[in-house]
Protein backbone atom coordinates (compact mmCIF):
# COMPACT_ATOMS: atom_id res chain seq x y z
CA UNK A 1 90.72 214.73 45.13
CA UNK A 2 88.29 211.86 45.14
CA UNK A 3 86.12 211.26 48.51
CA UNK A 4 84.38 207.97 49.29
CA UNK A 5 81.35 209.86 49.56
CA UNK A 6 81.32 210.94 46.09
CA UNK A 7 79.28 208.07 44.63
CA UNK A 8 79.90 206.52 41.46
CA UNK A 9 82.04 208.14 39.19
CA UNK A 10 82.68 207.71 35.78
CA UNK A 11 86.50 206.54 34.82
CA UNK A 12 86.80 206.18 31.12
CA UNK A 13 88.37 208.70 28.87
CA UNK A 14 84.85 209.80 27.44
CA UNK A 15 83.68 211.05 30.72
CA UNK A 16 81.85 214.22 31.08
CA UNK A 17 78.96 215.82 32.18
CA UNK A 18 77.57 217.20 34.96
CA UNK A 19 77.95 215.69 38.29
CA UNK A 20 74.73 216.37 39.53
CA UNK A 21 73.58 214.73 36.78
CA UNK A 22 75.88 211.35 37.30
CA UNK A 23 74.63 211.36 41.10
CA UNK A 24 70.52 211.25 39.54
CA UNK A 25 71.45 208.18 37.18
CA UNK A 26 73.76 206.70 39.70
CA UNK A 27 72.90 207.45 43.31
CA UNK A 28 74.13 210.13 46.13
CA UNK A 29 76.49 207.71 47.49
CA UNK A 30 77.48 204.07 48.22
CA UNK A 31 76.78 202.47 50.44
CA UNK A 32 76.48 198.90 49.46
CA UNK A 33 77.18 196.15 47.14
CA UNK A 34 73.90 195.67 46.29
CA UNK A 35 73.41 199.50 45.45
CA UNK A 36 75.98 198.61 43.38
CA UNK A 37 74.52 195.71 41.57
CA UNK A 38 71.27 197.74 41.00
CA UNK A 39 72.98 200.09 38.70
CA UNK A 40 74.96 196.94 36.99
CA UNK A 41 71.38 195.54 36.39
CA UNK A 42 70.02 199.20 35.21
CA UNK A 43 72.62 199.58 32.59
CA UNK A 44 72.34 195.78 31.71
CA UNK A 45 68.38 196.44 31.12
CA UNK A 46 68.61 199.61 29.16
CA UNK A 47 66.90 201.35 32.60
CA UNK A 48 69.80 204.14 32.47
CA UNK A 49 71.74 204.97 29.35
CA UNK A 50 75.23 206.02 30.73
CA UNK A 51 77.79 203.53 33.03
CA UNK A 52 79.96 204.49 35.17
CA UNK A 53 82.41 201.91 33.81
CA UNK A 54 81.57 201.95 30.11
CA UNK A 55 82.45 204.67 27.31
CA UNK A 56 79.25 203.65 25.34
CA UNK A 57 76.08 202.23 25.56
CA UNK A 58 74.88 198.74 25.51
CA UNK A 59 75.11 197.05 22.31
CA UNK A 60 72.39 195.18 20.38
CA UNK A 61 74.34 191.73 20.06
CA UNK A 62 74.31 192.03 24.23
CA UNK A 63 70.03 191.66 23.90
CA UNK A 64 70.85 187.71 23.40
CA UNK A 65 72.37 187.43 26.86
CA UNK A 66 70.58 190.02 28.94
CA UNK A 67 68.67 187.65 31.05
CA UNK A 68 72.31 185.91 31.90
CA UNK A 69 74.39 189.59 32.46
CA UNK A 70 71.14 190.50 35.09
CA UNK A 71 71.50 186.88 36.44
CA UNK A 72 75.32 187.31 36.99
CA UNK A 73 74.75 191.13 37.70
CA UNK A 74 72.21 190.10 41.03
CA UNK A 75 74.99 187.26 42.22
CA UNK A 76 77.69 190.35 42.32
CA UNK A 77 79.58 189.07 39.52
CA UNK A 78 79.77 191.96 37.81
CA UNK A 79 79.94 192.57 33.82
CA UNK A 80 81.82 195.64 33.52
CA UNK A 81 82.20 194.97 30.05
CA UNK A 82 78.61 194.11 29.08
């Protein structure tokens, strides 16, 4: 069963790996919105590679609106979908 204090985890059907591994990229645990933002603006600026919310990585077409998706990304509007 899933406990608050797991951290992020990843929830796409693609999901593997170690989570030891998950915790490094994402964090030990959260305990914030803005902790969540951070990795929302990693992913966004190529920073980390893997998302807890994505199956792949960010695509080249997304480079023309990275400074907007780190804009929205810092405001807590968050791009799951970037």
């Amino acid at each position: 069963m899933l406990e608050l204090d797991d951290g992020f985890n990843s929830f796409n059907k693609k999901a593997s790996g170690d989570p030891a591994e998950k915790r490094k990229l994402w964090g030990e645990e959260v305990l914030s919105i803005d902790q969540i933002s951070e990795v929302f603006i990693a992913f966004v600026t190529r920073k980390i590679k893997k998302f807890p919310f994505s199956e792949g990585p960010m695509t080249a077409e997304s480079n023309d609106i990275r400074d907007v998706l780190v804009n929205f990304n810092k405001n807590r509007i968050f791009t799951i979908n970037s």
